[in-house]
PDB file of N, CA and C in Angstrom:
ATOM      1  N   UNK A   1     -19.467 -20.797  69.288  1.00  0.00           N
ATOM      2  CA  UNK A   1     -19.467 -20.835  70.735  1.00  0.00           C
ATOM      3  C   UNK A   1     -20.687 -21.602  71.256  1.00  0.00           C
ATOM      4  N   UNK A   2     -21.985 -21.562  70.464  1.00  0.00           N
ATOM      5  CA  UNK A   2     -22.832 -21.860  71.173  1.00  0.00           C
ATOM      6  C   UNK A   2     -23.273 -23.804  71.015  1.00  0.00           C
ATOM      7  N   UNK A   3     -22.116 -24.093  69.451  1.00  0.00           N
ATOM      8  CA  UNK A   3     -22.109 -25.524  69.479  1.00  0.00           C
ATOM      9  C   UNK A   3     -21.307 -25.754  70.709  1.00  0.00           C
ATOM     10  N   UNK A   4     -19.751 -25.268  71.053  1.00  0.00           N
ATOM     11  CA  UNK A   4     -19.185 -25.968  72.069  1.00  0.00           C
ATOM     12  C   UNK A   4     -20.542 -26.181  73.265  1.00  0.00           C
ATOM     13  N   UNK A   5     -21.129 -25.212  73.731  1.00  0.00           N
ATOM     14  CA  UNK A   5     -21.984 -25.308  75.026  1.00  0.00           C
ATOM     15  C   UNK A   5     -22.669 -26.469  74.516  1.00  0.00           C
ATOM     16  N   UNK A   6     -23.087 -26.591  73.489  1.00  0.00           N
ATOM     17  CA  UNK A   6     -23.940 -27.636  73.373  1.00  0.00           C
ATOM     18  C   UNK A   6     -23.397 -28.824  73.645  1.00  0.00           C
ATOM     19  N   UNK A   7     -22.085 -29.250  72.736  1.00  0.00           N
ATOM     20  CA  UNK A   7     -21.582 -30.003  73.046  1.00  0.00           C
ATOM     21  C   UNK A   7     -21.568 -30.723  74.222  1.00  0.00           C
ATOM     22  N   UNK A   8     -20.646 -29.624  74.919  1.00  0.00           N
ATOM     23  CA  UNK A   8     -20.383 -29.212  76.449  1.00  0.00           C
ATOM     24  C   UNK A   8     -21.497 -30.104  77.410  1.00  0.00           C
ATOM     25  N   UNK A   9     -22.517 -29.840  77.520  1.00  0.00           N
ATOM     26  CA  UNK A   9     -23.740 -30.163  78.005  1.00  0.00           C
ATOM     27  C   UNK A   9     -23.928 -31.433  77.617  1.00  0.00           C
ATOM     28  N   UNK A  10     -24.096 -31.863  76.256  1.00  0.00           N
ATOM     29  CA  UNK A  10     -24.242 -33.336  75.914  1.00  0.00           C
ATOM     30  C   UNK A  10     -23.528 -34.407  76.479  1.00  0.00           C
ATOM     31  N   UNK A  11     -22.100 -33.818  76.352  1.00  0.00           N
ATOM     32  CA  UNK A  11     -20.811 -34.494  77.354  1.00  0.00           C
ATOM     33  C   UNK A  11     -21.182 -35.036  78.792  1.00  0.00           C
ATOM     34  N   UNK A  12     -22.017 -33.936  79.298  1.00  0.00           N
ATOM     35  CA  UNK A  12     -22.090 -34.021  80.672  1.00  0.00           C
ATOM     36  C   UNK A  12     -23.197 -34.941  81.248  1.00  0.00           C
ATOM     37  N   UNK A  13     -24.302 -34.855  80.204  1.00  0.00           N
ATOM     38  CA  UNK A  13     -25.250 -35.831  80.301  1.00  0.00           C
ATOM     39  C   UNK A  13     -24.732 -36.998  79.762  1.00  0.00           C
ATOM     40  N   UNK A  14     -24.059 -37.340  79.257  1.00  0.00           N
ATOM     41  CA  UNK A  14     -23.389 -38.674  78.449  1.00  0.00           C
ATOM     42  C   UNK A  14     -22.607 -39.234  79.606  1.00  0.00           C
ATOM     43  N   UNK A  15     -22.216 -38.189  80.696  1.00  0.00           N
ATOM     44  CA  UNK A  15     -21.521 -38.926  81.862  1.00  0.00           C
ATOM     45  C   UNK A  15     -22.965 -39.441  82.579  1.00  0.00           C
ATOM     46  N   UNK A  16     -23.399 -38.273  83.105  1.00  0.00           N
ATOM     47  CA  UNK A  16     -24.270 -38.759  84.219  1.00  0.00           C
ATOM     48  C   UNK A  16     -25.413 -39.749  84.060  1.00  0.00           C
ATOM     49  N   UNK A  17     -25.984 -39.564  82.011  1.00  0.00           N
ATOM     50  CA  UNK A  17     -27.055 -40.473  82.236  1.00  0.00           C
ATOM     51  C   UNK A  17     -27.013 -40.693  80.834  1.00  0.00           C
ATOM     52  N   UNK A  18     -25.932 -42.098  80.395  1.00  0.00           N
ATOM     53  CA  UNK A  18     -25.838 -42.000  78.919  1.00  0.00           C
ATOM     54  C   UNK A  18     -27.245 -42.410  78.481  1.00  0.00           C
ATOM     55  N   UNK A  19     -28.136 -43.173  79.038  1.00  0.00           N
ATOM     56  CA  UNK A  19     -29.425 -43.649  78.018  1.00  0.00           C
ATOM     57  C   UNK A  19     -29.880 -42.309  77.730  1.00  0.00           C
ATOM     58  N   UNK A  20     -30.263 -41.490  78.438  1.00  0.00           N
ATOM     59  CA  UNK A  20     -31.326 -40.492  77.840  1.00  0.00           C
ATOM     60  C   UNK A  20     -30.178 -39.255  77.346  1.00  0.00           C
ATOM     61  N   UNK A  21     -28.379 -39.405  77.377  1.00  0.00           N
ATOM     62  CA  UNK A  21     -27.897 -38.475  75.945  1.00  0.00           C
ATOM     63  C   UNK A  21     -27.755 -39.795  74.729  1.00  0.00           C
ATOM     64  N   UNK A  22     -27.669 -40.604  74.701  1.00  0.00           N
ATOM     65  CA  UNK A  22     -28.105 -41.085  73.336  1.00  0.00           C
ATOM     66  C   UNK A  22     -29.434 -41.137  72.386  1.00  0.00           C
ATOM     67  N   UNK A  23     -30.404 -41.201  73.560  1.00  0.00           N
ATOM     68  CA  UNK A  23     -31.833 -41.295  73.045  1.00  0.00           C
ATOM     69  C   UNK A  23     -32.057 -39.592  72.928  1.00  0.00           C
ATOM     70  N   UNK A  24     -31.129 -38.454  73.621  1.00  0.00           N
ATOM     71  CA  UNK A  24     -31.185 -36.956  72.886  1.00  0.00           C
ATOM     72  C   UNK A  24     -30.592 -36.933  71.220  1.00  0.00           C
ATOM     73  N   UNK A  25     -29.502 -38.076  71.395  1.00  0.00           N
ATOM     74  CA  UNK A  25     -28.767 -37.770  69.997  1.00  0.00           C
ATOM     75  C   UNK A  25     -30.023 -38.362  68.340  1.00  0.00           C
ATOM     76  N   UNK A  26     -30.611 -39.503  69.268  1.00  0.00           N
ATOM     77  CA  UNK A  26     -31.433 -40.053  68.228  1.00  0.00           C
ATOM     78  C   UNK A  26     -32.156 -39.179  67.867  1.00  0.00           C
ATOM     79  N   UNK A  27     -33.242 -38.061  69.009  1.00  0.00           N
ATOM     80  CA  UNK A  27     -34.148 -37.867  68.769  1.00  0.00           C
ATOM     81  C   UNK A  27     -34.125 -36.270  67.917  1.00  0.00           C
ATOM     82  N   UNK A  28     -33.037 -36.107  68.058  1.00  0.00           N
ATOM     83  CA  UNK A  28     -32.665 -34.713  67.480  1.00  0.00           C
ATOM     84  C   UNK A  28     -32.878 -34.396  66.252  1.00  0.00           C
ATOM     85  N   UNK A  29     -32.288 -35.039  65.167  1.00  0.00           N
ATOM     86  CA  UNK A  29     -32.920 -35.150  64.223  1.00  0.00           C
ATOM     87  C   UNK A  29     -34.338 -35.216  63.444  1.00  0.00           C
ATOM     88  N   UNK A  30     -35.238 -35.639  64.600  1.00  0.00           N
ATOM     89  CA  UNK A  30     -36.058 -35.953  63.812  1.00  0.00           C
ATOM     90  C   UNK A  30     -37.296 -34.529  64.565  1.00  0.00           C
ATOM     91  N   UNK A  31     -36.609 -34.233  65.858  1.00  0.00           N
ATOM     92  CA  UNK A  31     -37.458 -32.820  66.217  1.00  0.00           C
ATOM     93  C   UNK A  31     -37.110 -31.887  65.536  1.00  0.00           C
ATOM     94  N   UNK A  32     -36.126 -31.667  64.507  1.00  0.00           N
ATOM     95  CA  UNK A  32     -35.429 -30.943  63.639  1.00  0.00           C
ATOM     96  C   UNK A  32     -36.271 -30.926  62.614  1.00  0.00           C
ATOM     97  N   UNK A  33     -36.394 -32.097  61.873  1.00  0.00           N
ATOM     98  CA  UNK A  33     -37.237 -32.399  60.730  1.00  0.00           C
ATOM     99  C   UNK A  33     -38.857 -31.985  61.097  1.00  0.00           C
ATOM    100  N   UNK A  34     -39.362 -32.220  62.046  1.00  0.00           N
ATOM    101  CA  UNK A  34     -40.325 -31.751  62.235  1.00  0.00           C
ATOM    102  C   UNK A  34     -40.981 -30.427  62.840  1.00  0.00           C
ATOM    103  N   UNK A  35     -39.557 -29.795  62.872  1.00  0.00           N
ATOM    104  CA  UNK A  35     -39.751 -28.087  63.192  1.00  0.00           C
ATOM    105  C   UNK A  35     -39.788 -27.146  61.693  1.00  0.00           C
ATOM    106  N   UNK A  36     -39.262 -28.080  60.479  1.00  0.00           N
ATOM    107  CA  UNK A  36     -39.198 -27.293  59.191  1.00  0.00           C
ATOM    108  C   UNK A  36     -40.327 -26.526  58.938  1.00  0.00           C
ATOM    109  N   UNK A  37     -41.690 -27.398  59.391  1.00  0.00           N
ATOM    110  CA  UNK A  37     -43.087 -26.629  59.234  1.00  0.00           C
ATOM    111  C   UNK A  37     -43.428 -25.062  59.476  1.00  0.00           C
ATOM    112  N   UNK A  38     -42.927 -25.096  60.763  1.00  0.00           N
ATOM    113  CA  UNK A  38     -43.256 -24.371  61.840  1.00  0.00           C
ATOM    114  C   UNK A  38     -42.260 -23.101  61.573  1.00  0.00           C
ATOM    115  N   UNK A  39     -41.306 -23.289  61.165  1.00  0.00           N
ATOM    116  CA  UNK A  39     -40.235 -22.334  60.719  1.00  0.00           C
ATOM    117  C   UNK A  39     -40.612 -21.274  59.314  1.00  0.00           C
ATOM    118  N   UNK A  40     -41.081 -22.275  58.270  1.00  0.00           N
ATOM    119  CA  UNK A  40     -41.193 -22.008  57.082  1.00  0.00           C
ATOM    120  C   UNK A  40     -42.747 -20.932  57.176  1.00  0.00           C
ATOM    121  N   UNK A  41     -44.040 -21.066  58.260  1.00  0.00           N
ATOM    122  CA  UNK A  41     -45.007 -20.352  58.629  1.00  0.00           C
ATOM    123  C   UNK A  41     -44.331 -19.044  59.453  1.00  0.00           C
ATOM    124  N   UNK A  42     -43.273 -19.577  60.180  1.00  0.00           N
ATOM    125  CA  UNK A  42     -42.776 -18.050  60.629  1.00  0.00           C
ATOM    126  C   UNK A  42     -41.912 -16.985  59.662  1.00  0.00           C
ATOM    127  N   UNK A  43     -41.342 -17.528  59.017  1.00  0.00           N
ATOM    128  CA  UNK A  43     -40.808 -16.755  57.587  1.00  0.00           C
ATOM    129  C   UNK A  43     -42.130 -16.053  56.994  1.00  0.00           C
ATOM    130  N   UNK A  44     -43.202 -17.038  56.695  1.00  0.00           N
ATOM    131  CA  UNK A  44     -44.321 -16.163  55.838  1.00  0.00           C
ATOM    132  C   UNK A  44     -45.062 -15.401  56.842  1.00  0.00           C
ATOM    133  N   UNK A  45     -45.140 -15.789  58.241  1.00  0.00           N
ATOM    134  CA  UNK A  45     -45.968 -14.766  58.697  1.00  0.00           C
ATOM    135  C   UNK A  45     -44.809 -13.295  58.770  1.00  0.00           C
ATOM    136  N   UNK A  46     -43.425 -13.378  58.983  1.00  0.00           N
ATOM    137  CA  UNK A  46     -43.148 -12.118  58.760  1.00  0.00           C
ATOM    138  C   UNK A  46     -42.651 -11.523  57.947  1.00  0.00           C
ATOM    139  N   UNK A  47     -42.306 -12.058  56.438  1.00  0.00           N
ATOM    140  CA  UNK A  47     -42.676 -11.458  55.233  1.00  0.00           C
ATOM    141  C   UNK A  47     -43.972 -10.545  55.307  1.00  0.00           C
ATOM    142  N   UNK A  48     -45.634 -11.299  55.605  1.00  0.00           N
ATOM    143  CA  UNK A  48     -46.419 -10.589  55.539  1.00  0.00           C
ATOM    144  C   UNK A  48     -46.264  -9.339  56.348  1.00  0.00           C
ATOM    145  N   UNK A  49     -46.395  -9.389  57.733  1.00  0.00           N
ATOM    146  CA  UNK A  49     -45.885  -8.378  58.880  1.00  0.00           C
ATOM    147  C   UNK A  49     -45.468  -7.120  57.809  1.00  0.00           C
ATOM    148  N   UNK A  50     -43.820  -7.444  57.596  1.00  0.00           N
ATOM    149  CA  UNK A  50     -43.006  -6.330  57.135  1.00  0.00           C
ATOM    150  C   UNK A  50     -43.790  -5.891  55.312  1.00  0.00           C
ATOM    151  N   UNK A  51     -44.681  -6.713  54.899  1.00  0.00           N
ATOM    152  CA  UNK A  51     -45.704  -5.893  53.956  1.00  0.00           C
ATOM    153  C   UNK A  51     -46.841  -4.991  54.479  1.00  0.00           C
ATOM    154  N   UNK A  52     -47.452  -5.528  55.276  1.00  0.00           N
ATOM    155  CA  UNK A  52     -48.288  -4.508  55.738  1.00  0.00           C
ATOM    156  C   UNK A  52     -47.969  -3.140  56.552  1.00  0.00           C
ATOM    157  N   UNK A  53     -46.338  -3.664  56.895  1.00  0.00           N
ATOM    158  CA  UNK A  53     -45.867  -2.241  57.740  1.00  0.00           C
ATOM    159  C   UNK A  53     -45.299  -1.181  56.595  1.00  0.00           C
ATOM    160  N   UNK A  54     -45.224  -2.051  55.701  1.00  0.00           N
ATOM    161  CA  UNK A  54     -44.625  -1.178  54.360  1.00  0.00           C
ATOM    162  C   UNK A  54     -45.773  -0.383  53.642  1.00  0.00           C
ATOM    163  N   UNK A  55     -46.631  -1.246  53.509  1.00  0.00           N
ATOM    164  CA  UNK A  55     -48.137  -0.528  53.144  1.00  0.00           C
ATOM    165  C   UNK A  55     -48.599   0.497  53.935  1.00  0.00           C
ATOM    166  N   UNK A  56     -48.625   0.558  55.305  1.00  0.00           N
ATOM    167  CA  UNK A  56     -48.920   1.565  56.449  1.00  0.00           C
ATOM    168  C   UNK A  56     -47.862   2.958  55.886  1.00  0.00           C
ATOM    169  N   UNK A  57     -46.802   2.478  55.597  1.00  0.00           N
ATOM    170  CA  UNK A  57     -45.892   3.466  56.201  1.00  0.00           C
ATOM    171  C   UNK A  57     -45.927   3.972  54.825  1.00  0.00           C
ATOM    172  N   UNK A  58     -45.967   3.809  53.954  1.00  0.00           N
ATOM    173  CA  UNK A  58     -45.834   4.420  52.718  1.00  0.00           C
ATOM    174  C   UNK A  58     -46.095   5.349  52.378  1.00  0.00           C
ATOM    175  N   UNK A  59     -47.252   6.266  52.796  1.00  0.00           N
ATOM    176  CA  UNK A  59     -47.467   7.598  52.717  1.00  0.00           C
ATOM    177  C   UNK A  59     -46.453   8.608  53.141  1.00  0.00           C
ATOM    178  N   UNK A  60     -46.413   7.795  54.402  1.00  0.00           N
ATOM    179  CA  UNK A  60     -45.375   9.099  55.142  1.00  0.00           C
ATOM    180  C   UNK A  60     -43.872   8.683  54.482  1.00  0.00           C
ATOM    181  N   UNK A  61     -43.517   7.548  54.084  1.00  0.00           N
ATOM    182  CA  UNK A  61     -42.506   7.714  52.741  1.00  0.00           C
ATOM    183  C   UNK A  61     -42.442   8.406  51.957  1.00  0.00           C
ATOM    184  N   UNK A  62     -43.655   8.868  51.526  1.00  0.00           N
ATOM    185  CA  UNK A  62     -43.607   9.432  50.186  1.00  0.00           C
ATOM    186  C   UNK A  62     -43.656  10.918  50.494  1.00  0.00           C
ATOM    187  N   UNK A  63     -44.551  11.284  51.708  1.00  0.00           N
ATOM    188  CA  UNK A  63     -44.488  12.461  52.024  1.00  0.00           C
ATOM    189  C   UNK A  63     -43.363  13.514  52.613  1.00  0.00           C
ATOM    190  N   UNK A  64     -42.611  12.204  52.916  1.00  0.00           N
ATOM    191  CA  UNK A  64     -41.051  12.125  53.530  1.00  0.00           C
ATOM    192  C   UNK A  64     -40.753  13.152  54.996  1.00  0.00           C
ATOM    193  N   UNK A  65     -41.989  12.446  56.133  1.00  0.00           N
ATOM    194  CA  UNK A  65     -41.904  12.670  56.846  1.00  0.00           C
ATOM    195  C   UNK A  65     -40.960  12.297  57.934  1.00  0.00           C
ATOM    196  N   UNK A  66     -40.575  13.045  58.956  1.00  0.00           N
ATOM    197  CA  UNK A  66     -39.359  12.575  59.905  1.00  0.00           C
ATOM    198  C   UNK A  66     -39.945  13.231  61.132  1.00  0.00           C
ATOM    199  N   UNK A  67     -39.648  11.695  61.773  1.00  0.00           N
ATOM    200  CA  UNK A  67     -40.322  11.847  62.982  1.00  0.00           C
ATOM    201  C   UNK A  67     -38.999  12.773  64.130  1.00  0.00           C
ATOM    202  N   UNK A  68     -39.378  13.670  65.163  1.00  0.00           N
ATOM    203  CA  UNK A  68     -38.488  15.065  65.703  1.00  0.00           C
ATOM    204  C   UNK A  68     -37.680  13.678  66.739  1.00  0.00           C
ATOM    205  N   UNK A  69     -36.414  13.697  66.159  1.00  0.00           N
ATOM    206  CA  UNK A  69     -35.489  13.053  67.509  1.00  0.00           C
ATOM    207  C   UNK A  69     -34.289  13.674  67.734  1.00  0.00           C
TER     208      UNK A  69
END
């Protein structure tokens, strides 16, 4: 669903102002390629996250506490 919108939208700029949806189609790719960085640091920062919440919480794992709900 959320390619059609995209689509959808591209279409519409391709009517109203094809230079800048072709120069979107060029440039897409390559803001893509250069988001891999930025993606691959958010994976490791929350790998770490969900270790240290695992480390925190581990006692009361083990103690097998339950919180009153």
């Amino acid at each position: 669903m959320k390619l059609l919108i995209v689509l959808l939208l591209w279409a519409i700029l391709l009517v109203l102002c094809w230079p800048i949806a072709l120069l979107a189609l060029v440039l897409w790719p390559i803001v893509w390629l250069l988001s891999i960085p930025f993606r691959v640091v958010g994976m490791a920062m929350e790998a770490f996250l969900r270790l240290v919440k695992a480390v925190l919480f581990f006692p009361a794992r083990v103690l097998r506490y339950r919180e009153n709900t």
